[in-house]
Protein backbone atom coordinates (compact mmCIF):
# COMPACT_ATOMS: atom_id res chain seq x y z
CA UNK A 1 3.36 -22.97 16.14
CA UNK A 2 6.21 -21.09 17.10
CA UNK A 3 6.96 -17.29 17.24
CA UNK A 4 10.07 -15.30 17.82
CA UNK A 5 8.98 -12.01 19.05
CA UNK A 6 11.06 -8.73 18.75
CA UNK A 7 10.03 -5.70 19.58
CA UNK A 8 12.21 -3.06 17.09
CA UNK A 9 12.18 0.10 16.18
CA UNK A 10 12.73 -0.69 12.42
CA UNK A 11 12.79 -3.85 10.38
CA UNK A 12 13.08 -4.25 7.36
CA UNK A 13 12.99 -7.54 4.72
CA UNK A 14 14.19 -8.09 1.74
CA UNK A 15 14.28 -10.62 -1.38
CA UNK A 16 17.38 -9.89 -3.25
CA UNK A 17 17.63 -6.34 -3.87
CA UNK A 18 13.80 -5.87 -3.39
CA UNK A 19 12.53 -4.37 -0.59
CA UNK A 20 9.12 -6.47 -0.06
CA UNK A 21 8.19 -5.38 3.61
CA UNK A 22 9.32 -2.58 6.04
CA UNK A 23 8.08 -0.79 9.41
CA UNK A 24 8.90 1.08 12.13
CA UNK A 25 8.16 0.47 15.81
CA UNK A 26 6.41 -2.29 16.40
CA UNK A 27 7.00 -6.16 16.42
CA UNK A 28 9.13 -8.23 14.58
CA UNK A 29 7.52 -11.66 13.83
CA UNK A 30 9.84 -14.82 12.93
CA UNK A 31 6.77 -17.91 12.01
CA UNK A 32 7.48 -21.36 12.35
CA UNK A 33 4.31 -23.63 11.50
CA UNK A 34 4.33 -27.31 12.80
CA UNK A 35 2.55 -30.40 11.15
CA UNK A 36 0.18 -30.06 13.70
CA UNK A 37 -1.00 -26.56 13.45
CA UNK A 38 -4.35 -25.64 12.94
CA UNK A 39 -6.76 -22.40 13.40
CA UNK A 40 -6.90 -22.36 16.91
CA UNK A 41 -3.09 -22.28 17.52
CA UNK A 42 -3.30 -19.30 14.85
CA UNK A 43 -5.95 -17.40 16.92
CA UNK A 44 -4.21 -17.52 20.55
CA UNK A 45 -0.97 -16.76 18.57
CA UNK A 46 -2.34 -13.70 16.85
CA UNK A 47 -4.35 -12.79 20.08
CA UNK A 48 -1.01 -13.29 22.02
CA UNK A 49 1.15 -11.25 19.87
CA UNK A 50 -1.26 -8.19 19.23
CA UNK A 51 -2.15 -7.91 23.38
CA UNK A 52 1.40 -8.94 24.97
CA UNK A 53 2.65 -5.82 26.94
CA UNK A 54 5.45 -4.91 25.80
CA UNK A 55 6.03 -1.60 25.13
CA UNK A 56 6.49 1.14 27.59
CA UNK A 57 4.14 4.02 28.14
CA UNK A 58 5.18 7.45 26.50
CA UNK A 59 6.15 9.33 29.53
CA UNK A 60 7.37 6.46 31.35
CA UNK A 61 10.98 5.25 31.50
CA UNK A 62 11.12 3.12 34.69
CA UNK A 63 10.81 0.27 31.98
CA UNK A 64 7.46 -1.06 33.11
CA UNK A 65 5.79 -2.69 29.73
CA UNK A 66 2.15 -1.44 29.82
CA UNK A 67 1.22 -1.34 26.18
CA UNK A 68 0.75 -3.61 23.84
CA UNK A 69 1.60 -3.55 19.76
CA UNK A 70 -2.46 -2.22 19.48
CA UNK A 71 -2.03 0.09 22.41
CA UNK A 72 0.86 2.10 20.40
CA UNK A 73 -1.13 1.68 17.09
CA UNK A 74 2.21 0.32 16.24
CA UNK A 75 3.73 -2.09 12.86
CA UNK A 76 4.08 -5.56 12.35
CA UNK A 77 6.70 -7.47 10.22
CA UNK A 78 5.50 -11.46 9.78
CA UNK A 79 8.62 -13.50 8.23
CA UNK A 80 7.69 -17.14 7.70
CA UNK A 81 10.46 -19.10 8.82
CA UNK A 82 10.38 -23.14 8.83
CA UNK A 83 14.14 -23.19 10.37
CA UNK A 84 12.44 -22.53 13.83
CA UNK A 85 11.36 -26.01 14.05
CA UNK A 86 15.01 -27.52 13.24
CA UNK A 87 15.57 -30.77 15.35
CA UNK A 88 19.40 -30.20 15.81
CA UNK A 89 20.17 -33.13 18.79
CA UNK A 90 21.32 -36.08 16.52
CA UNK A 91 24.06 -35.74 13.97
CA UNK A 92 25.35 -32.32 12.59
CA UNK A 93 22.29 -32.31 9.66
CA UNK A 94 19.19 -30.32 11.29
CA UNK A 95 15.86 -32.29 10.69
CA UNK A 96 12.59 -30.45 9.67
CA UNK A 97 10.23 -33.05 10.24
CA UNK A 98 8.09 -30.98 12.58
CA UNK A 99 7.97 -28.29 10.20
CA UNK A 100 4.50 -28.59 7.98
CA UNK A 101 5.21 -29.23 4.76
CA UNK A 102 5.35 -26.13 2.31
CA UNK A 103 1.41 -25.77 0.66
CA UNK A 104 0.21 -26.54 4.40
CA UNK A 105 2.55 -24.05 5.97
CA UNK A 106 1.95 -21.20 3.71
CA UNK A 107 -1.94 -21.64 3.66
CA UNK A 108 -1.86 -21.11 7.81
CA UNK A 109 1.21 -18.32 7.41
CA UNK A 110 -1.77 -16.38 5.33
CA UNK A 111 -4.25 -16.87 7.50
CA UNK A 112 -2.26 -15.89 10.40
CA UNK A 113 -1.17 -12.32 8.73
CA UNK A 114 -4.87 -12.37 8.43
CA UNK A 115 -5.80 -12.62 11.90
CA UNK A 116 -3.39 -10.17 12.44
CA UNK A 117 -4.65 -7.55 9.83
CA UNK A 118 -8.33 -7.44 11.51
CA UNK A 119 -6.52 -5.53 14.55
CA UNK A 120 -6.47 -2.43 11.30
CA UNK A 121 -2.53 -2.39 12.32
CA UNK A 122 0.54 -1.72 9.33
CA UNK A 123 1.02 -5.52 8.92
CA UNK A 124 3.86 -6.30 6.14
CA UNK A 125 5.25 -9.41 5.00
CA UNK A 126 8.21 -11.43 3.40
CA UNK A 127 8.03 -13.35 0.98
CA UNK A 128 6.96 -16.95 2.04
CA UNK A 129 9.40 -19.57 0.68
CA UNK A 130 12.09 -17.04 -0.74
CA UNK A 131 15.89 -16.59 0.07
CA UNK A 132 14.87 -13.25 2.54
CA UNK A 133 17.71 -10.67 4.40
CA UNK A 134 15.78 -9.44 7.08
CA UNK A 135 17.15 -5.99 9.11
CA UNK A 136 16.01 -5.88 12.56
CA UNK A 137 16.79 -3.12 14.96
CA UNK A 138 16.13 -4.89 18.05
CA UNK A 139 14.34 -1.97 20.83
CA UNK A 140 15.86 -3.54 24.21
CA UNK A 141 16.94 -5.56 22.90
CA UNK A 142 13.54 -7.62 23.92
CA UNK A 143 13.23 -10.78 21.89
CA UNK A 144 10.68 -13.60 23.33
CA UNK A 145 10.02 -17.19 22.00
CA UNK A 146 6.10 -18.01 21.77
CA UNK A 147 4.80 -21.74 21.76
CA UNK A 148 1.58 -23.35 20.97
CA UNK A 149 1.02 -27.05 20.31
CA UNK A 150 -1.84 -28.75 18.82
């Protein structure tokens, strides 16, 4: 499973011109499910995404990342998105063959916004396998890549 993390102060998606998910501070959430993924790469991710420090206290601006997404009570935006497991090293065609295939992939994508809801956070979604325009207002800019293999 792979995650690309961003913490924003807005983002927004969209699935032509329907707005399907939108929140304010929190964490952005790019999802990229491998073949290989079962629930206990979903757990540590969802564990690892709702407890990473990453937000500064309130009345702190030395920079120092105390808090976590929970800590600030803040939002959550999951986008499922397969393209994070593109194999671009041979030829100029990316390969997907890491990616789980689509009724596998959206099955764990689910369950992982459902990890994620327990916390009692704002957790919004796209719209899994749709054409999506996704507005992200970057806070940092702080953007980090998660991994977890089977």
């Amino acid at each position: 499973m792979r995650v690309i993390i961003q913490r924003v102060t807005s983002s927004e998606v969209r699935v032509g011109d329907r707005r399907v998910g939108k929140i304010g501070r929190g964490l952005n959430l790019l999802v990229g499910i491998a073949q290989t993924d079962t629930e206990a790469e979903l757990d540590w991710m969802a564990r690892k995404c709702l407890n990473l420090r990453l937000f500064p206290p309130a009345d702190n601006d030395s920079g120092r990342w105390e808090n976590s997404v929970e800590d600030i009570g803040g939002e959550i935006l999951v986008i499922s998105q397969f393209t994070l497991y593109g194999d671009c090293r041979k030829g100029r065609r990316p390969s997907f063959d890491r990616s789980a295939p689509p009724a596998a992939a959206e099955a764990l994508y689910h369950q992982f916004v459902d990890k994620l809801r327990q916390s009692q956070l704002t957790v919004e979604t796209g719209e899994f396998g749709a054409m999506m325009s996704v507005s992200i207002e970057n806070d940092g800019p702080v953007t980090l890549i998660l991994e977890r293999d089977a």
